[in-house]
PDB file of N, CA and C in Angstrom:
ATOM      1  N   UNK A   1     110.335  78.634  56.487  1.00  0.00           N
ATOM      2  CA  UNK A   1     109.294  79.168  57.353  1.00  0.00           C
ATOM      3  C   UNK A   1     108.885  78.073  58.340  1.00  0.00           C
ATOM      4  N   UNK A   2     109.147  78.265  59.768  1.00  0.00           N
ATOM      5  CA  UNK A   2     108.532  77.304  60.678  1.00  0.00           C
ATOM      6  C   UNK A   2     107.273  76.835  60.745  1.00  0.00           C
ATOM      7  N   UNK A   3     106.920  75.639  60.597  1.00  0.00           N
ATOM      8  CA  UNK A   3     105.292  75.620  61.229  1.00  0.00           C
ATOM      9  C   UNK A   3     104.760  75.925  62.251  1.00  0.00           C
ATOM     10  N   UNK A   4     103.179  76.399  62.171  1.00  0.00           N
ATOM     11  CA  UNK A   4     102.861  77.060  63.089  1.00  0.00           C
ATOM     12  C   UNK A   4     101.177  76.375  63.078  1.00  0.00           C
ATOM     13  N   UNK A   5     101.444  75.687  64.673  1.00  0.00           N
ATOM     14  CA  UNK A   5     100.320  74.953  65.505  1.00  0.00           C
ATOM     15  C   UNK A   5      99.262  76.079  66.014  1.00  0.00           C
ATOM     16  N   UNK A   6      98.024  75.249  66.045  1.00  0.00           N
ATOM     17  CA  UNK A   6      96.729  75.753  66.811  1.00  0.00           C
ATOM     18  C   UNK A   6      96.747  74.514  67.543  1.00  0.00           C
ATOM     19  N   UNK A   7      96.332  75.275  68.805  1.00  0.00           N
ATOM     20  CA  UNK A   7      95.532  74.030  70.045  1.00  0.00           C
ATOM     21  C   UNK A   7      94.531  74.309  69.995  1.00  0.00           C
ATOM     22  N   UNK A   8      93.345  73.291  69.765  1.00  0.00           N
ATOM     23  CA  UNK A   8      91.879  73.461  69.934  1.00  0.00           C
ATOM     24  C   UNK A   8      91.236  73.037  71.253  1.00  0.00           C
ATOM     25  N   UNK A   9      91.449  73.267  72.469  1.00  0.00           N
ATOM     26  CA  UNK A   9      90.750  73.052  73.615  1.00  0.00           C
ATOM     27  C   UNK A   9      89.431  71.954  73.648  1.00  0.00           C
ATOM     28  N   UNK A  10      89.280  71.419  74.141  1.00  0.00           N
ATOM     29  CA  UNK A  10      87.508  70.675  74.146  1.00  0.00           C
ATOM     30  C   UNK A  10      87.372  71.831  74.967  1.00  0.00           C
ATOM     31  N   UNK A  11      87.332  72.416  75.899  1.00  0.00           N
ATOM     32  CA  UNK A  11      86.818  72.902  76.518  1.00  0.00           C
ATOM     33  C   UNK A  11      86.760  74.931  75.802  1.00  0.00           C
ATOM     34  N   UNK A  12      87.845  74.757  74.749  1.00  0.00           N
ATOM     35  CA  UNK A  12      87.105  75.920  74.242  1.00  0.00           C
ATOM     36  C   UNK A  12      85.511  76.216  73.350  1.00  0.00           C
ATOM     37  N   UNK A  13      85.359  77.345  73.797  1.00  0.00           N
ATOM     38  CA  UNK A  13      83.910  78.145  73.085  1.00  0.00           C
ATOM     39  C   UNK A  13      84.590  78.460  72.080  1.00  0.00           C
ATOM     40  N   UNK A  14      85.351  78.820  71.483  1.00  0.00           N
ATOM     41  CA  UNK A  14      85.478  79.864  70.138  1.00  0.00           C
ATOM     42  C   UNK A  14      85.937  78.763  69.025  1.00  0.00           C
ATOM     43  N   UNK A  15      84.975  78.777  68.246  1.00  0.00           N
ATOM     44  CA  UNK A  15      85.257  77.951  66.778  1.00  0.00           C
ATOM     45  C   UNK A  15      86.567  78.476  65.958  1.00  0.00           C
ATOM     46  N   UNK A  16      86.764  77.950  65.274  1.00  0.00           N
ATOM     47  CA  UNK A  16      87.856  78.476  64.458  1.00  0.00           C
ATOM     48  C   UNK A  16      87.187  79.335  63.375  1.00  0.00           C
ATOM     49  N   UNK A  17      88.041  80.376  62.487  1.00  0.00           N
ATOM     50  CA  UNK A  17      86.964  80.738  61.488  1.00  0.00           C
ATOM     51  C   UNK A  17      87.068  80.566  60.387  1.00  0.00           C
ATOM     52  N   UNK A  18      87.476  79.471  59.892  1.00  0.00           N
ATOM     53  CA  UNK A  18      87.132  78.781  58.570  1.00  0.00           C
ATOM     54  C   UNK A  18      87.254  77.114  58.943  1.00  0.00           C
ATOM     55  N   UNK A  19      86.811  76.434  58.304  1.00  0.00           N
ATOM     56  CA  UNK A  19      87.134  74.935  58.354  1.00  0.00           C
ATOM     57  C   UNK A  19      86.603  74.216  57.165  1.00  0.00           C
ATOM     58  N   UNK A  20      86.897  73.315  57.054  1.00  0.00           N
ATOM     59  CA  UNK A  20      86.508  72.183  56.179  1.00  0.00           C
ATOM     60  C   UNK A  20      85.249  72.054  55.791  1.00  0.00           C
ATOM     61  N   UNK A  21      83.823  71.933  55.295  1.00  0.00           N
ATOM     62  CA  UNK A  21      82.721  71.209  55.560  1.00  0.00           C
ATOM     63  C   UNK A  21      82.544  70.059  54.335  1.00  0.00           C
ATOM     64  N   UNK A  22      81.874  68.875  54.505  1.00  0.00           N
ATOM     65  CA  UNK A  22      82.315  67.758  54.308  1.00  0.00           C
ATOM     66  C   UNK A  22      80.591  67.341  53.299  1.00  0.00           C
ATOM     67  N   UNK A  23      79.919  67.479  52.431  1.00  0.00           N
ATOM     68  CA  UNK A  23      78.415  67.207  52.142  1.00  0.00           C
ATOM     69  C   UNK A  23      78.149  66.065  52.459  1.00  0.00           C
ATOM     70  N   UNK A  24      77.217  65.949  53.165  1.00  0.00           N
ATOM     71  CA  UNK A  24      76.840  64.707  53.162  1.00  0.00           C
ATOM     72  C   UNK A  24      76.356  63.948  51.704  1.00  0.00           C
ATOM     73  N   UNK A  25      75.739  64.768  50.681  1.00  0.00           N
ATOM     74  CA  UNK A  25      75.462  64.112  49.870  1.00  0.00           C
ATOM     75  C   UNK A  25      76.783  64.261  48.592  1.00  0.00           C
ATOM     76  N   UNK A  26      77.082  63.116  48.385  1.00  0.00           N
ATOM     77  CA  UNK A  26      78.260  63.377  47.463  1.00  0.00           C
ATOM     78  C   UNK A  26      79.649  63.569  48.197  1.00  0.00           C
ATOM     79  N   UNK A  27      79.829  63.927  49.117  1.00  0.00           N
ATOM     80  CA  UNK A  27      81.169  63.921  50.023  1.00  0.00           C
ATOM     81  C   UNK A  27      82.107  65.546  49.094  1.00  0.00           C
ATOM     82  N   UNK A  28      81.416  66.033  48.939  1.00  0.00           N
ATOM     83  CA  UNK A  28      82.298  67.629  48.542  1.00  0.00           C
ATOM     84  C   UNK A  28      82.460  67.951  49.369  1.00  0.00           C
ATOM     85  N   UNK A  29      83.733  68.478  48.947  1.00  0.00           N
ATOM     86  CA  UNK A  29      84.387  69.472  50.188  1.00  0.00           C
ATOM     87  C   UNK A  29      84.169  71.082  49.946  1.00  0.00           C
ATOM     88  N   UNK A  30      83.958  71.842  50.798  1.00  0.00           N
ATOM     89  CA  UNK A  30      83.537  73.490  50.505  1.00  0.00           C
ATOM     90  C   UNK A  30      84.162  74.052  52.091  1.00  0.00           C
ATOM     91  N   UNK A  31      84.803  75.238  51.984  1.00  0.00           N
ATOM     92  CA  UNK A  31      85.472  75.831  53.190  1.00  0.00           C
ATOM     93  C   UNK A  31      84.090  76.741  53.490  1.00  0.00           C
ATOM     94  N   UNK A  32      84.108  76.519  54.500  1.00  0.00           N
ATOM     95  CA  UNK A  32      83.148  77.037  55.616  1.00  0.00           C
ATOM     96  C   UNK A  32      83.653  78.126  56.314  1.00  0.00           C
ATOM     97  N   UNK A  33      82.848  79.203  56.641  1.00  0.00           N
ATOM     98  CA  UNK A  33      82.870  80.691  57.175  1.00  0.00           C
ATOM     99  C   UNK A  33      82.730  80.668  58.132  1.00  0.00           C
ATOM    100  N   UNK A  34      83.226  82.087  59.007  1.00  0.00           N
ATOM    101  CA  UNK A  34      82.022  82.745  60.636  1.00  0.00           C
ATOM    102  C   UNK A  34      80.912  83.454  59.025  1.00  0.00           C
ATOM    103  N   UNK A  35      79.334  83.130  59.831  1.00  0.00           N
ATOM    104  CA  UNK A  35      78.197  83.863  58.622  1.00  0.00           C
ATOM    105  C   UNK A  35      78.366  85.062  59.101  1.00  0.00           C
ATOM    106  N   UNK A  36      77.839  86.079  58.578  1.00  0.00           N
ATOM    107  CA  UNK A  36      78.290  87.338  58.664  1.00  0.00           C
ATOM    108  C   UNK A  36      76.533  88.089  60.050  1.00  0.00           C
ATOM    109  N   UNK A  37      76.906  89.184  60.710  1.00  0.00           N
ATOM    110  CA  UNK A  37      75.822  89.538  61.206  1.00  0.00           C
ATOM    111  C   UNK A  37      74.493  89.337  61.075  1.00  0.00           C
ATOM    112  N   UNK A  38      74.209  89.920  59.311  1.00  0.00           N
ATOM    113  CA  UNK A  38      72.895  89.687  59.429  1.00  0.00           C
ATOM    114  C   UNK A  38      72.491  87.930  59.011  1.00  0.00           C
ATOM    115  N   UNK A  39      73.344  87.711  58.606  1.00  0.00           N
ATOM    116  CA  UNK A  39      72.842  85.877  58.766  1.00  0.00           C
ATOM    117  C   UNK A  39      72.471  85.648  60.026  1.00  0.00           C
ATOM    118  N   UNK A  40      73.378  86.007  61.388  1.00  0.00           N
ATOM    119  CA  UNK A  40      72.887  85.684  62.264  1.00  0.00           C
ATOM    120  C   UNK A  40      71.989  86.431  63.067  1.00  0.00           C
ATOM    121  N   UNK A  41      71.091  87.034  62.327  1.00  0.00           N
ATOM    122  CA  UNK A  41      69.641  87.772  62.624  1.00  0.00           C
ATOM    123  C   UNK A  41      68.813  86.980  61.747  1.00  0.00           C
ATOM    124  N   UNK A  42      69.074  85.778  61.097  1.00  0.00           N
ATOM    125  CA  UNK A  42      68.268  85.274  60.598  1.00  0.00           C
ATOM    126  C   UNK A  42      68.139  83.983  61.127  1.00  0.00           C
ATOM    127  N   UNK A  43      69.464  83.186  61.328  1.00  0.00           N
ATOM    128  CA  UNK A  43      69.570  81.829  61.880  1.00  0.00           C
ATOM    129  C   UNK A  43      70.650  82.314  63.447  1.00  0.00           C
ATOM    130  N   UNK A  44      70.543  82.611  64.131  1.00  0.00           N
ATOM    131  CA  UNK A  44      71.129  83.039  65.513  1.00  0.00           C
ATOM    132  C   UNK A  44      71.869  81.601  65.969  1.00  0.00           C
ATOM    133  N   UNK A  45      71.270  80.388  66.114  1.00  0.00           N
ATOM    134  CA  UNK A  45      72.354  79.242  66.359  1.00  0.00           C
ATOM    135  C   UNK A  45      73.663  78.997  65.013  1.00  0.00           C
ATOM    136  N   UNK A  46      73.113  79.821  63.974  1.00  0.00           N
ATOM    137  CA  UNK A  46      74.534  79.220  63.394  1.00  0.00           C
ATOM    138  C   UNK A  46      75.824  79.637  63.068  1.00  0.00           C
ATOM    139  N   UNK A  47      76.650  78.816  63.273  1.00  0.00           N
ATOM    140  CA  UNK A  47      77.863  78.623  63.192  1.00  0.00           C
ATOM    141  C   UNK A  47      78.992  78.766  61.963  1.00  0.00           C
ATOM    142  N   UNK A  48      78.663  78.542  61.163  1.00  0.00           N
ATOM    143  CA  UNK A  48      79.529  78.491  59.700  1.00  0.00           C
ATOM    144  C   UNK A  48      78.232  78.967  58.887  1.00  0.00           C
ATOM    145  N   UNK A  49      79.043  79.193  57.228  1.00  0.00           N
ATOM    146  CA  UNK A  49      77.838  79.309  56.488  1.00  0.00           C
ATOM    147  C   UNK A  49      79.072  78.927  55.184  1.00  0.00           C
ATOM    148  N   UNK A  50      78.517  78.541  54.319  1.00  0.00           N
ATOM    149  CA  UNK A  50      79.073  77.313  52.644  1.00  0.00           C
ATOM    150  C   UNK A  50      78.042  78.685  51.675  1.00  0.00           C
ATOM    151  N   UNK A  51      78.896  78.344  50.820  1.00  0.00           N
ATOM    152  CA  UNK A  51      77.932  79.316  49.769  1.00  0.00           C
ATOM    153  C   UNK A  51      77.885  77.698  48.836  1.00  0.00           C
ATOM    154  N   UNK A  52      76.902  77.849  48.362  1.00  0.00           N
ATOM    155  CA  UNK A  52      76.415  76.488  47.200  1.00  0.00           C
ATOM    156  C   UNK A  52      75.648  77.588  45.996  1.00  0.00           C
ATOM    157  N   UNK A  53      76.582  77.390  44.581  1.00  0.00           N
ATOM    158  CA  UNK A  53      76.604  78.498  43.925  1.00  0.00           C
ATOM    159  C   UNK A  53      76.766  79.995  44.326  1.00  0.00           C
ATOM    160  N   UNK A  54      75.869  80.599  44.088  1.00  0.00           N
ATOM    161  CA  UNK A  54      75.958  81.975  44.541  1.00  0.00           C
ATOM    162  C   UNK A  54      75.094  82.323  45.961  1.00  0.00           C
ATOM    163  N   UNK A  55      74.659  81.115  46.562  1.00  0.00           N
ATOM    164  CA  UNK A  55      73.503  81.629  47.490  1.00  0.00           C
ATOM    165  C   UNK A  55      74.433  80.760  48.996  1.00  0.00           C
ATOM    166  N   UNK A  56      74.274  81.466  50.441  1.00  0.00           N
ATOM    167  CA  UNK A  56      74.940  81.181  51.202  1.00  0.00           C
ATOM    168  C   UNK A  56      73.746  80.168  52.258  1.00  0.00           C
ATOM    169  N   UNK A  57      74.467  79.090  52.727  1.00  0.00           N
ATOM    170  CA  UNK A  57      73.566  78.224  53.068  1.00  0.00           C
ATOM    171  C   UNK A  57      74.510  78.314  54.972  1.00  0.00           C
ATOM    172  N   UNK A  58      73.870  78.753  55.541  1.00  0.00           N
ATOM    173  CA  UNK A  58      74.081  79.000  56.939  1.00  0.00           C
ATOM    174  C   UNK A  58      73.823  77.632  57.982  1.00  0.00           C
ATOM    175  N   UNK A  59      74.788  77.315  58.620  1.00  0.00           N
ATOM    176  CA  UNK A  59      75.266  76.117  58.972  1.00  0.00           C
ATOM    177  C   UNK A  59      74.880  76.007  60.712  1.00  0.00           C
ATOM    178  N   UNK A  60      73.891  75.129  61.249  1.00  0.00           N
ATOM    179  CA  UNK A  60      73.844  75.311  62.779  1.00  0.00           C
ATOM    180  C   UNK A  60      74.032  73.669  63.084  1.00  0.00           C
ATOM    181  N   UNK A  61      74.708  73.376  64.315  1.00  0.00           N
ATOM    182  CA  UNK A  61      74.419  72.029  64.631  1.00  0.00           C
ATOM    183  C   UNK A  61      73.378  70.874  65.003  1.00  0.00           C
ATOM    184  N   UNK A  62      73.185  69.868  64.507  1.00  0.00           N
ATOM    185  CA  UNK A  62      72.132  69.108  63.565  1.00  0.00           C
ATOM    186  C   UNK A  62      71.540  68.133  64.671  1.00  0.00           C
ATOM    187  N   UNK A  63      72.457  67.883  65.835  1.00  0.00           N
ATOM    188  CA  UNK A  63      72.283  66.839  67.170  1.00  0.00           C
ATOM    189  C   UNK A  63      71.957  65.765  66.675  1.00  0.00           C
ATOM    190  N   UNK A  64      72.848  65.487  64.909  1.00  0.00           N
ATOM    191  CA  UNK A  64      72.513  64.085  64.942  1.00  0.00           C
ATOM    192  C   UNK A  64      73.740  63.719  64.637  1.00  0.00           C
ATOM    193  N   UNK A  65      73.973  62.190  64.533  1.00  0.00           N
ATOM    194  CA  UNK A  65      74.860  61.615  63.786  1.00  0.00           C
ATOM    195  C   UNK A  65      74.725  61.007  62.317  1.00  0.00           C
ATOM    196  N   UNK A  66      76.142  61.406  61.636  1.00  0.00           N
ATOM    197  CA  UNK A  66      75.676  61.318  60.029  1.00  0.00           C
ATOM    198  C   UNK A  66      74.589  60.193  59.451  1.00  0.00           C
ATOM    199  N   UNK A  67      74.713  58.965  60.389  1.00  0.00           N
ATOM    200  CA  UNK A  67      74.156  57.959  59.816  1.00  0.00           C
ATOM    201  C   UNK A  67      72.205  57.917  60.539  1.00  0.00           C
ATOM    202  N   UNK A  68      72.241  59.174  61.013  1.00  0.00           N
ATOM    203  CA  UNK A  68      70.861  59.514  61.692  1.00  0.00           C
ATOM    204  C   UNK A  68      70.265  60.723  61.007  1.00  0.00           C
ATOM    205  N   UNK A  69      70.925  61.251  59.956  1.00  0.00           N
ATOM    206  CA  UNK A  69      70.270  62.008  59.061  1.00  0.00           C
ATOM    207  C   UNK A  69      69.255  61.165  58.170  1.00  0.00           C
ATOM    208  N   UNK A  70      68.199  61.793  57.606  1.00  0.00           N
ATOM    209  CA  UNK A  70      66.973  61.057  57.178  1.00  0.00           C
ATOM    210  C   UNK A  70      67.417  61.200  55.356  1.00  0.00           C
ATOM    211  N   UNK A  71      67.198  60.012  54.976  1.00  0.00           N
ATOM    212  CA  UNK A  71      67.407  59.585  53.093  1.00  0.00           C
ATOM    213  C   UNK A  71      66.881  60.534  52.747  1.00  0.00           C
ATOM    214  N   UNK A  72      67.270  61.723  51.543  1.00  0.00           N
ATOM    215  CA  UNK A  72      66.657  63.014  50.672  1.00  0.00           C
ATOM    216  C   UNK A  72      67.431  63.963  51.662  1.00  0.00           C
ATOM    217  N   UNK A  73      67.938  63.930  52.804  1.00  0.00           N
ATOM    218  CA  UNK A  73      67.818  65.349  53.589  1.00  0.00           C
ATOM    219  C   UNK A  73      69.626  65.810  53.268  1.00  0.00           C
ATOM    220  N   UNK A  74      70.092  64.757  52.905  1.00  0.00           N
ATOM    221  CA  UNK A  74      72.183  64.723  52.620  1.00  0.00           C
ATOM    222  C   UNK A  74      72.344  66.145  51.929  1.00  0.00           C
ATOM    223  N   UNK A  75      71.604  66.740  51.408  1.00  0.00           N
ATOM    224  CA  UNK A  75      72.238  67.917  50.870  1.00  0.00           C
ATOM    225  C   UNK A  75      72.315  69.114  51.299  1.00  0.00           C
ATOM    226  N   UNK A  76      71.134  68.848  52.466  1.00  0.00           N
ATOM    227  CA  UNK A  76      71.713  70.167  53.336  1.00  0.00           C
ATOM    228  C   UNK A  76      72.219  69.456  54.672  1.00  0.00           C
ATOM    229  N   UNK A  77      73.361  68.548  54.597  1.00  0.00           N
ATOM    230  CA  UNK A  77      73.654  68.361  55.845  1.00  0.00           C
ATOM    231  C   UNK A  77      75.591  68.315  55.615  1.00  0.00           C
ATOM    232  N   UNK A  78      75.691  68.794  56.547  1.00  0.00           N
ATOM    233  CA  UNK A  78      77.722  68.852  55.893  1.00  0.00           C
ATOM    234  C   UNK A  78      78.260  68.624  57.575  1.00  0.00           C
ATOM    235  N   UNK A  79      79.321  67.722  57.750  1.00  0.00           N
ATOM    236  CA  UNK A  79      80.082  67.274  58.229  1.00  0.00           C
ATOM    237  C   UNK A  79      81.218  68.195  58.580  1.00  0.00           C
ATOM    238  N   UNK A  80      81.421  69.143  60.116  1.00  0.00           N
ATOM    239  CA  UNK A  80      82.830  69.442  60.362  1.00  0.00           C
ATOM    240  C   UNK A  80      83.388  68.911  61.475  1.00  0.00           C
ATOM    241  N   UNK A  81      84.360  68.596  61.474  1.00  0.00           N
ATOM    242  CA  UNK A  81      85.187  67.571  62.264  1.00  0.00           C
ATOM    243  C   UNK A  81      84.284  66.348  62.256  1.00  0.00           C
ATOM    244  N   UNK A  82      83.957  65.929  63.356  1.00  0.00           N
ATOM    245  CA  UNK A  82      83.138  64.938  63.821  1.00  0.00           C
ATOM    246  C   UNK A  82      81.482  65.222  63.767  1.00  0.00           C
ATOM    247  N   UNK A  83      81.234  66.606  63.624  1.00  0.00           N
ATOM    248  CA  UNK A  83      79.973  67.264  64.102  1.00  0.00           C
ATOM    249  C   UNK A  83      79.150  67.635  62.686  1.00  0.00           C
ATOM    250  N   UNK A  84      78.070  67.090  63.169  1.00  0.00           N
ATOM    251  CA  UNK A  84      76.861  67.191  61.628  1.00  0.00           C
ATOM    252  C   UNK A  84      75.878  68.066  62.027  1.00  0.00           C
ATOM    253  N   UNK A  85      76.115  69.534  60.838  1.00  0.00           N
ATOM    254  CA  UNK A  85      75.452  70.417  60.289  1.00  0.00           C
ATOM    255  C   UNK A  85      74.326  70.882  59.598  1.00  0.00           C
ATOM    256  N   UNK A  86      73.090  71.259  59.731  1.00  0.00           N
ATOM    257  CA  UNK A  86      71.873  71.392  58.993  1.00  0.00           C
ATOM    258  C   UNK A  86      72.259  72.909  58.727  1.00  0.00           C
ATOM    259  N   UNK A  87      72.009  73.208  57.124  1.00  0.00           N
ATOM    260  CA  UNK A  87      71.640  74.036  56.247  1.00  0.00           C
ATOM    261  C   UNK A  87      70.378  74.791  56.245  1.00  0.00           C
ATOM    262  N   UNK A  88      70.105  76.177  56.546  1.00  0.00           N
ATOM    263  CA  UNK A  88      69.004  76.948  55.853  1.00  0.00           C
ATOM    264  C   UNK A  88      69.578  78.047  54.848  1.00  0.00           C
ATOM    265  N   UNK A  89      69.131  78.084  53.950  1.00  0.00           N
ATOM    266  CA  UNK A  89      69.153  79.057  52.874  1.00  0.00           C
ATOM    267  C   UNK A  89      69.364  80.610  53.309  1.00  0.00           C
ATOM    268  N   UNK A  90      70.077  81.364  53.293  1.00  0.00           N
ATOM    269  CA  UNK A  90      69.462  82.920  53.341  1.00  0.00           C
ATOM    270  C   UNK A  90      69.412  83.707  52.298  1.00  0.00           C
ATOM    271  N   UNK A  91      68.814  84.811  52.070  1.00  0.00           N
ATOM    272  CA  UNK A  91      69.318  85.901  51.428  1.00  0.00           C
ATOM    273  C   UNK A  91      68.687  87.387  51.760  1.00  0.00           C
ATOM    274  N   UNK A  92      69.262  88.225  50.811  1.00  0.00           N
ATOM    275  CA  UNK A  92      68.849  89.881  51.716  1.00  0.00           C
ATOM    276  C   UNK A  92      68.232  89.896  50.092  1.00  0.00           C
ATOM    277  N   UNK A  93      67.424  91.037  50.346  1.00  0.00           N
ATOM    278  CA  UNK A  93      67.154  92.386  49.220  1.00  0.00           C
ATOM    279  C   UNK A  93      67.491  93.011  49.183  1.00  0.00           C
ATOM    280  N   UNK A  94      68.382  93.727  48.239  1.00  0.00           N
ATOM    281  CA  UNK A  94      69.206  94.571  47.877  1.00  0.00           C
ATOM    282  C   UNK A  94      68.088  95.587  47.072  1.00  0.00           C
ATOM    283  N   UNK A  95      67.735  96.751  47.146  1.00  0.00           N
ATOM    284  CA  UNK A  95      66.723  97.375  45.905  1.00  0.00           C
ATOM    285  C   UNK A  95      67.954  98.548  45.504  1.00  0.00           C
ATOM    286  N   UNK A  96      69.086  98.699  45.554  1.00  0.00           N
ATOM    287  CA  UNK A  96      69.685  99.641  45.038  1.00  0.00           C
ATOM    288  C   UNK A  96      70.450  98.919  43.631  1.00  0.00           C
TER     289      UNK A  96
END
Protein backbone atom coordinates (compact mmCIF):
# COMPACT_ATOMS: atom_id res chain seq x y z
CA UNK A 1 0.00 0.00 0.00
CA UNK A 2 1.57 3.41 -1.01
CA UNK A 3 1.91 6.16 1.43
CA UNK A 4 -0.26 8.75 1.48
CA UNK A 5 0.82 12.59 2.37
CA UNK A 6 -1.24 15.59 3.78
CA UNK A 7 0.04 19.17 3.09
CA UNK A 8 -0.84 21.42 5.89
CA UNK A 9 -0.73 25.01 4.44
CA UNK A 10 0.25 27.89 7.12
CA UNK A 11 -1.97 29.65 5.37
CA UNK A 12 -4.74 27.08 5.67
CA UNK A 13 -8.07 27.66 7.93
CA UNK A 14 -9.18 24.08 8.18
CA UNK A 15 -7.65 22.05 11.10
CA UNK A 16 -7.24 18.59 10.61
CA UNK A 17 -9.80 16.37 12.42
CA UNK A 18 -8.05 14.45 14.80
CA UNK A 19 -4.51 15.12 16.16
CA UNK A 20 -2.30 14.42 18.87
CA UNK A 21 -2.88 16.45 22.22
CA UNK A 22 0.10 16.48 24.41
CA UNK A 23 -0.97 17.31 28.69
CA UNK A 24 0.78 19.58 29.93
CA UNK A 25 0.66 18.03 33.20
CA UNK A 26 2.30 14.64 33.02
CA UNK A 27 3.02 14.72 29.18
CA UNK A 28 -0.04 12.11 28.16
CA UNK A 29 -0.87 11.70 25.06
CA UNK A 30 -4.89 11.60 24.17
CA UNK A 31 -6.20 11.98 20.35
CA UNK A 32 -8.09 14.98 20.03
CA UNK A 33 -11.50 15.56 18.06
CA UNK A 34 -13.57 18.28 15.77
CA UNK A 35 -16.15 18.82 19.38
CA UNK A 36 -19.32 18.05 18.18
CA UNK A 37 -22.19 21.02 17.57
CA UNK A 38 -23.52 21.40 20.70
CA UNK A 39 -20.05 21.75 22.38
CA UNK A 40 -19.70 24.44 20.16
CA UNK A 41 -22.86 26.23 21.53
CA UNK A 42 -21.16 26.05 24.59
CA UNK A 43 -17.43 26.98 23.95
CA UNK A 44 -17.79 28.56 20.15
CA UNK A 45 -13.78 29.28 19.96
CA UNK A 46 -13.06 25.69 20.35
CA UNK A 47 -11.25 23.65 18.35
CA UNK A 48 -10.64 19.99 19.47
CA UNK A 49 -12.18 18.38 22.45
CA UNK A 50 -10.03 15.12 24.69
CA UNK A 51 -12.44 13.18 26.69
CA UNK A 52 -10.52 12.74 30.30
CA UNK A 53 -12.44 9.69 31.63
CA UNK A 54 -15.87 9.81 30.58
CA UNK A 55 -16.36 13.63 30.51
CA UNK A 56 -15.24 15.69 27.27
CA UNK A 57 -12.96 18.59 27.97
CA UNK A 58 -13.31 21.07 24.88
CA UNK A 59 -10.11 22.53 23.67
CA UNK A 60 -9.74 26.48 22.47
CA UNK A 61 -6.41 28.26 21.93
CA UNK A 62 -4.63 29.45 25.14
CA UNK A 63 -2.32 32.61 23.44
CA UNK A 64 0.21 31.36 25.59
CA UNK A 65 3.34 29.58 25.48
CA UNK A 66 3.76 26.27 27.41
CA UNK A 67 6.27 27.75 29.68
CA UNK A 68 3.66 30.85 30.28
CA UNK A 69 1.02 28.66 31.59
CA UNK A 70 0.55 29.42 35.40
CA UNK A 71 1.90 26.35 38.19
CA UNK A 72 -1.65 24.21 39.17
CA UNK A 73 -3.24 25.24 35.75
CA UNK A 74 -1.04 21.99 33.52
CA UNK A 75 -4.04 19.93 33.59
CA UNK A 76 -6.21 21.65 31.66
CA UNK A 77 -3.70 22.78 29.27
CA UNK A 78 -2.59 20.25 26.24
CA UNK A 79 -0.14 20.94 23.60
CA UNK A 80 -1.00 20.44 19.62
CA UNK A 81 1.71 20.87 17.35
CA UNK A 82 3.43 23.87 18.62
CA UNK A 83 0.09 25.51 19.91
CA UNK A 84 -1.14 25.52 23.69
CA UNK A 85 -4.72 24.65 24.51
CA UNK A 86 -7.04 25.62 27.52
CA UNK A 87 -9.69 23.09 28.61
CA UNK A 88 -13.40 23.76 29.77
CA UNK A 89 -15.42 20.94 30.91
CA UNK A 90 -18.85 20.28 29.16
CA UNK A 91 -21.74 18.26 29.54
CA UNK A 92 -25.58 17.91 28.42
CA UNK A 93 -28.65 16.49 30.40
CA UNK A 94 -29.94 13.75 29.14
CA UNK A 95 -33.56 13.14 31.24
CA UNK A 96 -34.56 10.19 29.01
Amino acid sequence: MPAVYEQLSLFSLVLPDEATAICLMGHTESMARKPDAWMLGLVPDGEYVVDVGEHPLVLRPAGLREEEVEPGHHYHHYLIGSRVYAGIFVGRYDDG
